[in-house]
PDB file of N, CA and C in Angstrom:
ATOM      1  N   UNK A   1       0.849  -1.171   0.000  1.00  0.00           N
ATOM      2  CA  UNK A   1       0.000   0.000   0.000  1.00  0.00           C
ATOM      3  C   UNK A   1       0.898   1.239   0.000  1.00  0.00           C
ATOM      4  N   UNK A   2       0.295   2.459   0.087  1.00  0.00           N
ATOM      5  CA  UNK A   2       1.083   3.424  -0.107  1.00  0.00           C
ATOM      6  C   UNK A   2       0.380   4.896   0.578  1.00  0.00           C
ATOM      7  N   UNK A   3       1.270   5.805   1.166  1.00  0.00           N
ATOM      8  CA  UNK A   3       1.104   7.070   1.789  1.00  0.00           C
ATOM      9  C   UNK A   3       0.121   7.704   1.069  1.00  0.00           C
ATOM     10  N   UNK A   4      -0.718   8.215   1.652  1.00  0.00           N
ATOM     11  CA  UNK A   4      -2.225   9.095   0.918  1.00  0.00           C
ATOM     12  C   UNK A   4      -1.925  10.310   0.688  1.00  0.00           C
ATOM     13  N   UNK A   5      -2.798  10.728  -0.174  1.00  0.00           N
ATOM     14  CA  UNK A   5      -2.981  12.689  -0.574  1.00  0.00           C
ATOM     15  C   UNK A   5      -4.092  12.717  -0.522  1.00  0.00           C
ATOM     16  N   UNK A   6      -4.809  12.167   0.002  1.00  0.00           N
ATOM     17  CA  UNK A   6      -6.254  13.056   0.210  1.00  0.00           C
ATOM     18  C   UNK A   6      -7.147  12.735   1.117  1.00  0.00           C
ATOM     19  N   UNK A   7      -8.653  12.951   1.928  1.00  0.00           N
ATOM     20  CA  UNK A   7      -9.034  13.222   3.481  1.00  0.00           C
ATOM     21  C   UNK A   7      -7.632  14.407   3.595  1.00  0.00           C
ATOM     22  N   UNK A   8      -7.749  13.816   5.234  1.00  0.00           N
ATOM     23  CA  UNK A   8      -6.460  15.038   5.902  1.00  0.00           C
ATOM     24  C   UNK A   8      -5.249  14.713   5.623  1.00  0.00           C
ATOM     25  N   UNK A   9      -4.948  13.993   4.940  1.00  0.00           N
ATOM     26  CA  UNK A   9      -3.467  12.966   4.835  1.00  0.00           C
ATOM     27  C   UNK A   9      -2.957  13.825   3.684  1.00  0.00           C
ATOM     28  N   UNK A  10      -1.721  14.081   3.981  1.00  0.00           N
ATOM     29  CA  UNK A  10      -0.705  14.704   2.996  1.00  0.00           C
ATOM     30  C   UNK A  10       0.576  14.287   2.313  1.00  0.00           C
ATOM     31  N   UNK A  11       0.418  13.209   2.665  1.00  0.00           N
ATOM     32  CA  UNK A  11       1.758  12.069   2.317  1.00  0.00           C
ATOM     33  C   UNK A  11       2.295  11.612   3.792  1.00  0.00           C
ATOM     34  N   UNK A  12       1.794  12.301   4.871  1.00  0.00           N
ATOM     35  CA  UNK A  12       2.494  12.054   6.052  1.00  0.00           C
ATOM     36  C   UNK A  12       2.458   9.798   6.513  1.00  0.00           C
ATOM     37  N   UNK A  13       3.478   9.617   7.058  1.00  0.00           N
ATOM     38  CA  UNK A  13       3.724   8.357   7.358  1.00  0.00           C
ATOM     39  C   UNK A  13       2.721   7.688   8.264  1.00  0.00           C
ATOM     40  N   UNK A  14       2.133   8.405   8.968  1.00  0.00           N
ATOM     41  CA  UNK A  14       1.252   7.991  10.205  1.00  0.00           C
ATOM     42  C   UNK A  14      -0.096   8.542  10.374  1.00  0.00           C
ATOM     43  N   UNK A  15      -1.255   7.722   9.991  1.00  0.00           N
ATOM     44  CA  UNK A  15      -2.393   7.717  10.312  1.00  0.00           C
ATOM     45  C   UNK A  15      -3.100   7.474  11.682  1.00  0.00           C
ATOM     46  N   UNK A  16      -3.825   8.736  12.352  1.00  0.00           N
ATOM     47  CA  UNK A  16      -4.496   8.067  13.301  1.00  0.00           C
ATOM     48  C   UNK A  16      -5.685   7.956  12.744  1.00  0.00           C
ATOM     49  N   UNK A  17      -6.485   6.956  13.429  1.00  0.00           N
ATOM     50  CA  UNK A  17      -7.870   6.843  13.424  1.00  0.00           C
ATOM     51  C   UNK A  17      -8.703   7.466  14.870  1.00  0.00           C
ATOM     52  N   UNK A  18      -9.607   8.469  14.654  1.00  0.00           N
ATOM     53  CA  UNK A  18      -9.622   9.494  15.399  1.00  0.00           C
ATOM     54  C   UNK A  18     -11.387   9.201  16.174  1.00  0.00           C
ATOM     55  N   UNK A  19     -10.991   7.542  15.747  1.00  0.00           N
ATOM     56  CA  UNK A  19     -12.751   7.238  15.959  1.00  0.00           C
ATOM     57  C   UNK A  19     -12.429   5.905  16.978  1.00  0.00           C
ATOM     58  N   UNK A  20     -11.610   5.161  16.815  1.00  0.00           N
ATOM     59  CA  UNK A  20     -10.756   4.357  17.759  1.00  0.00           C
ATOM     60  C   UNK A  20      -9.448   4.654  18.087  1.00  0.00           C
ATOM     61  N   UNK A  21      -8.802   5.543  17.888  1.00  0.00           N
ATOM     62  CA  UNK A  21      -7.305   5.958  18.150  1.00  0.00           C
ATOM     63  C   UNK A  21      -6.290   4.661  18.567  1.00  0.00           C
ATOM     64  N   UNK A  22      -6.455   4.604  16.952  1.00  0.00           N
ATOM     65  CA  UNK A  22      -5.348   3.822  16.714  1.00  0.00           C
ATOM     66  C   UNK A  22      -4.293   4.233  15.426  1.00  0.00           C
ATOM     67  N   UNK A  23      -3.103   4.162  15.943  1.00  0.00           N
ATOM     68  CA  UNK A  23      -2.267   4.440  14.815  1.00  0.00           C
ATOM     69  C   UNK A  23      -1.499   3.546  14.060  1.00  0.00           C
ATOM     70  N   UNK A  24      -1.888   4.215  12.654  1.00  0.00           N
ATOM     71  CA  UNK A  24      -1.294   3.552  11.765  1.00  0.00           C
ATOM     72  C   UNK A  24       0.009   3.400  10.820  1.00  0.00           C
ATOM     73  N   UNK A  25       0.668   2.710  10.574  1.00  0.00           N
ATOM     74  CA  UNK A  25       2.210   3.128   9.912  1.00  0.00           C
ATOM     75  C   UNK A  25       2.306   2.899   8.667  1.00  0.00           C
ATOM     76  N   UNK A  26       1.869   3.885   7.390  1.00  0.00           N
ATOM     77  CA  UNK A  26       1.705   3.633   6.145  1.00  0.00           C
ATOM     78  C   UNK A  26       2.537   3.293   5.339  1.00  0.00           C
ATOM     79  N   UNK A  27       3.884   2.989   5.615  1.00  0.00           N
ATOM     80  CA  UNK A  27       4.915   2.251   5.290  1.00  0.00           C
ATOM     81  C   UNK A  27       4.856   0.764   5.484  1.00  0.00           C
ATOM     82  N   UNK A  28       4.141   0.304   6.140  1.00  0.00           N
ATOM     83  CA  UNK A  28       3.831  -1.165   6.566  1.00  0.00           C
ATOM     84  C   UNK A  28       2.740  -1.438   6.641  1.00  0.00           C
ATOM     85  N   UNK A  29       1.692  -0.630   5.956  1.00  0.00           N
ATOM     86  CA  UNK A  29      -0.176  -1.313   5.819  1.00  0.00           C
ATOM     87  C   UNK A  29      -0.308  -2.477   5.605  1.00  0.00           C
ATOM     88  N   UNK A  30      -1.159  -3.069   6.293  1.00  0.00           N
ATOM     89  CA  UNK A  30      -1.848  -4.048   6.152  1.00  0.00           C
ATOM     90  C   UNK A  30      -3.083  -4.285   4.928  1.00  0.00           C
ATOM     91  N   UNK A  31      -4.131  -5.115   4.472  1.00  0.00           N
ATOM     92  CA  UNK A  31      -5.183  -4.817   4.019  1.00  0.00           C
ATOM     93  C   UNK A  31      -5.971  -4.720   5.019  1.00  0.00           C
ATOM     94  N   UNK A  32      -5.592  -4.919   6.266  1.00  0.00           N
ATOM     95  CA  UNK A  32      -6.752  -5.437   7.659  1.00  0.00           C
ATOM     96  C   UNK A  32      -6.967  -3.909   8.221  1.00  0.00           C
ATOM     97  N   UNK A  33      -5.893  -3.613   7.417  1.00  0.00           N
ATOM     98  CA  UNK A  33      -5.438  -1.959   8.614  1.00  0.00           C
ATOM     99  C   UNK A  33      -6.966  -1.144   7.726  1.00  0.00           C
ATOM    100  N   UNK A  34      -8.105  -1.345   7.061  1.00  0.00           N
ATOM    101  CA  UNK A  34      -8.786  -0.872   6.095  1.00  0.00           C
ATOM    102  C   UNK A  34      -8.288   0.793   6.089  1.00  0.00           C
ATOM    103  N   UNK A  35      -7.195   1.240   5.662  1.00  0.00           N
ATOM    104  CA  UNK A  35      -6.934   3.121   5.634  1.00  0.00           C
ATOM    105  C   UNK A  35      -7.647   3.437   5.136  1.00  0.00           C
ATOM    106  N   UNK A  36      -8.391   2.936   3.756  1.00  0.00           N
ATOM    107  CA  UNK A  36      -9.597   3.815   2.986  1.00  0.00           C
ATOM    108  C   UNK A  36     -10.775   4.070   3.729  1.00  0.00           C
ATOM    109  N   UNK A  37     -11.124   2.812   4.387  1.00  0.00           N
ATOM    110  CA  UNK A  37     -12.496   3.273   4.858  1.00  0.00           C
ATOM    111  C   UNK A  37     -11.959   4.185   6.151  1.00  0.00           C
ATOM    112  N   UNK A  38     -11.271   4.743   6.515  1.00  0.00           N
ATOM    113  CA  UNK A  38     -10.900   5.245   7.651  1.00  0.00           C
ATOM    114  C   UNK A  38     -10.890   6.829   7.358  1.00  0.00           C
ATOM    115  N   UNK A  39     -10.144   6.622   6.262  1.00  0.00           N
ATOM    116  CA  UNK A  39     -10.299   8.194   5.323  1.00  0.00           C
ATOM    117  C   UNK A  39     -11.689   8.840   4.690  1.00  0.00           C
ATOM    118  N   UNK A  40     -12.433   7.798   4.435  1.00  0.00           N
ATOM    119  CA  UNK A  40     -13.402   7.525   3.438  1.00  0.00           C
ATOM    120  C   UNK A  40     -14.587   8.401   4.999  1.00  0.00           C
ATOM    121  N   UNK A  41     -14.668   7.744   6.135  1.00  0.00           N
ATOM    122  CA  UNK A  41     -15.245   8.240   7.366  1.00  0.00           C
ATOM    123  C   UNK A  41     -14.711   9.759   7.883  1.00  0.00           C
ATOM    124  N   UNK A  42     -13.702   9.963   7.096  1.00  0.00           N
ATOM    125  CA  UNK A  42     -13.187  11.130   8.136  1.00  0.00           C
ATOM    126  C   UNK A  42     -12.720  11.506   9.055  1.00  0.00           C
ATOM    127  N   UNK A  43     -12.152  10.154   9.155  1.00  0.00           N
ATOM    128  CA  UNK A  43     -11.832   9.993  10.949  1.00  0.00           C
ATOM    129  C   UNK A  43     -10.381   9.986  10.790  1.00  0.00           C
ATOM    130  N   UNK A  44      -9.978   9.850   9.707  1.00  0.00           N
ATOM    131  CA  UNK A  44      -8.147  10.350   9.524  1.00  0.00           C
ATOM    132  C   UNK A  44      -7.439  11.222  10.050  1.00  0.00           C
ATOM    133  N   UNK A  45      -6.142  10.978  10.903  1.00  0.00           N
ATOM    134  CA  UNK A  45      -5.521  12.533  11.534  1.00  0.00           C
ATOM    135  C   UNK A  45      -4.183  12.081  11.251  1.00  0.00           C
ATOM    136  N   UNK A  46      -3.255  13.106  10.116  1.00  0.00           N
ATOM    137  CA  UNK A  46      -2.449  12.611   9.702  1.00  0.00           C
ATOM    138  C   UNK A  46      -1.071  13.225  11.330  1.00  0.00           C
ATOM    139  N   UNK A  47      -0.228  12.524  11.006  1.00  0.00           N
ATOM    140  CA  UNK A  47       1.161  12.284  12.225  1.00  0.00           C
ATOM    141  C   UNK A  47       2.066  12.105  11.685  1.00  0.00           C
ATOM    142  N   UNK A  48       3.429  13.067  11.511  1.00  0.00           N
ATOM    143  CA  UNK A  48       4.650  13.286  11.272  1.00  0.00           C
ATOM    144  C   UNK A  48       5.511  12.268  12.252  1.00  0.00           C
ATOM    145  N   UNK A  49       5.404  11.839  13.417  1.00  0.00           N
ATOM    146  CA  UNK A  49       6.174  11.356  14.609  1.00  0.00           C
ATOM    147  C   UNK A  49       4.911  10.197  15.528  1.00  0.00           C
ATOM    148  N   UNK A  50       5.788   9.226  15.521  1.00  0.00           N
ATOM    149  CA  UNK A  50       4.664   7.964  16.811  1.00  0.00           C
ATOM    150  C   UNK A  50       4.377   9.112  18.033  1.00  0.00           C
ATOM    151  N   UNK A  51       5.175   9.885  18.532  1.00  0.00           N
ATOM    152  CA  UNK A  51       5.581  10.494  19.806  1.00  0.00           C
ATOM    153  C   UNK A  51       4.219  11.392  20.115  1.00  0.00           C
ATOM    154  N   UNK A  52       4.155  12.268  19.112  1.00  0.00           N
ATOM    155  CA  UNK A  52       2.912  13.346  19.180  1.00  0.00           C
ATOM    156  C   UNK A  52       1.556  12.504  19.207  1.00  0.00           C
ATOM    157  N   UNK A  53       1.466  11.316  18.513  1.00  0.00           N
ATOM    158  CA  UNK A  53       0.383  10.351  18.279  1.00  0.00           C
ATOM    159  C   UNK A  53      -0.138  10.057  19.492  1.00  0.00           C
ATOM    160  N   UNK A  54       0.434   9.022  20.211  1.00  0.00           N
ATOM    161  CA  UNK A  54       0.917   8.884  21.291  1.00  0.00           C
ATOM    162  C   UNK A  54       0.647   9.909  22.714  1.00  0.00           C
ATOM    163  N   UNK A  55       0.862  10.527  22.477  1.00  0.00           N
ATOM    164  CA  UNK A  55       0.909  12.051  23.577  1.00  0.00           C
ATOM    165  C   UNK A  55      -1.194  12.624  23.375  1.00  0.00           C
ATOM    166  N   UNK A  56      -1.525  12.344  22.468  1.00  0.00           N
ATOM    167  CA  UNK A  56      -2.563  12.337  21.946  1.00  0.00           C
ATOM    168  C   UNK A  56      -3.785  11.508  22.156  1.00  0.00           C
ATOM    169  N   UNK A  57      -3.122   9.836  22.266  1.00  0.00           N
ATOM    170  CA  UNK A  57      -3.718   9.414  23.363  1.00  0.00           C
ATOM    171  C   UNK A  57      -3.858   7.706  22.086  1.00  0.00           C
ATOM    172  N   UNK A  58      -3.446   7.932  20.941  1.00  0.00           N
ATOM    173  CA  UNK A  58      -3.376   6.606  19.903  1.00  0.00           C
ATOM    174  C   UNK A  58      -2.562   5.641  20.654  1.00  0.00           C
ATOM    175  N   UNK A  59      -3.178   4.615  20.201  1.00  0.00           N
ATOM    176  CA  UNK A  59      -2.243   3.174  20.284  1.00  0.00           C
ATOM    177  C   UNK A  59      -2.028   2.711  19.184  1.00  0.00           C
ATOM    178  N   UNK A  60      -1.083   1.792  19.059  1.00  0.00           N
ATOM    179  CA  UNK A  60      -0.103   1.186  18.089  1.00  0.00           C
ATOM    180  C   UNK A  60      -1.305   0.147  17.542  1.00  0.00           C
ATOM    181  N   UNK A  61      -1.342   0.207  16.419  1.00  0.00           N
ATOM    182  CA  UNK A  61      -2.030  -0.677  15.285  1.00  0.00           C
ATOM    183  C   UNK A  61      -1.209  -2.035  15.583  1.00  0.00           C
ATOM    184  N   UNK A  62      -1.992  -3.469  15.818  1.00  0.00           N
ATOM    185  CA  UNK A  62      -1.443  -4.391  16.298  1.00  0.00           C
ATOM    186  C   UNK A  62      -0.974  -5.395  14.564  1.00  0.00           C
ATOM    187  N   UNK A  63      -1.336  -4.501  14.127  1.00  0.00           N
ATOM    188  CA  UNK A  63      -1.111  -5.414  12.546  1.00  0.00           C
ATOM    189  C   UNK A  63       0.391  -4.591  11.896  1.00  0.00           C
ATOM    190  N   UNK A  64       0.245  -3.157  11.291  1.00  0.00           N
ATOM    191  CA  UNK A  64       1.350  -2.451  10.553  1.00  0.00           C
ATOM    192  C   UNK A  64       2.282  -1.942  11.652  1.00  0.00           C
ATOM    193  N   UNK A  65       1.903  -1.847  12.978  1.00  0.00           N
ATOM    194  CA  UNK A  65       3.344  -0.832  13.642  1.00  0.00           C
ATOM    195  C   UNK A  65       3.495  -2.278  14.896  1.00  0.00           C
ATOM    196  N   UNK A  66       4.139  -3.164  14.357  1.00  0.00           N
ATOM    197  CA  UNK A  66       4.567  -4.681  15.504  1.00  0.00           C
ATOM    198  C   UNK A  66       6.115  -4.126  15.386  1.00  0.00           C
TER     199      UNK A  66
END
């Protein structure tokens, strides 16, 4: 899979999902990780750094960020 341009996503590496806060690592997607429908809902919050994610209150996607 590959880094998004469109919802809020700007190519950035890290997706949260802002409806279960969970983060995602778009360098290592899954198909399970569904990013479209995640974007597709609006619930996308794109993340430069795990750290800020994290601080934010996301957890680690148990599929793309192991």
């Amino acid at each position: 899979m590959a880094r998004r341009n469109r919802g809020h996503m700007s190519g950035e590496r890290y997706l949260g999902d802002v409806d279960k806060y969970v983060l995602h690592d778009l360098d290592n997607e899954q198909g399970e990780c569904q990013i479209d429908g995640i974007i597709d809902a609006g619930n996308d919050q794109p993340y430069v750094s795990t750290q800020r994610a994290h601080s934010e209150g996301h957890s680690d996607c148990d599929l793309c960020r192991v």
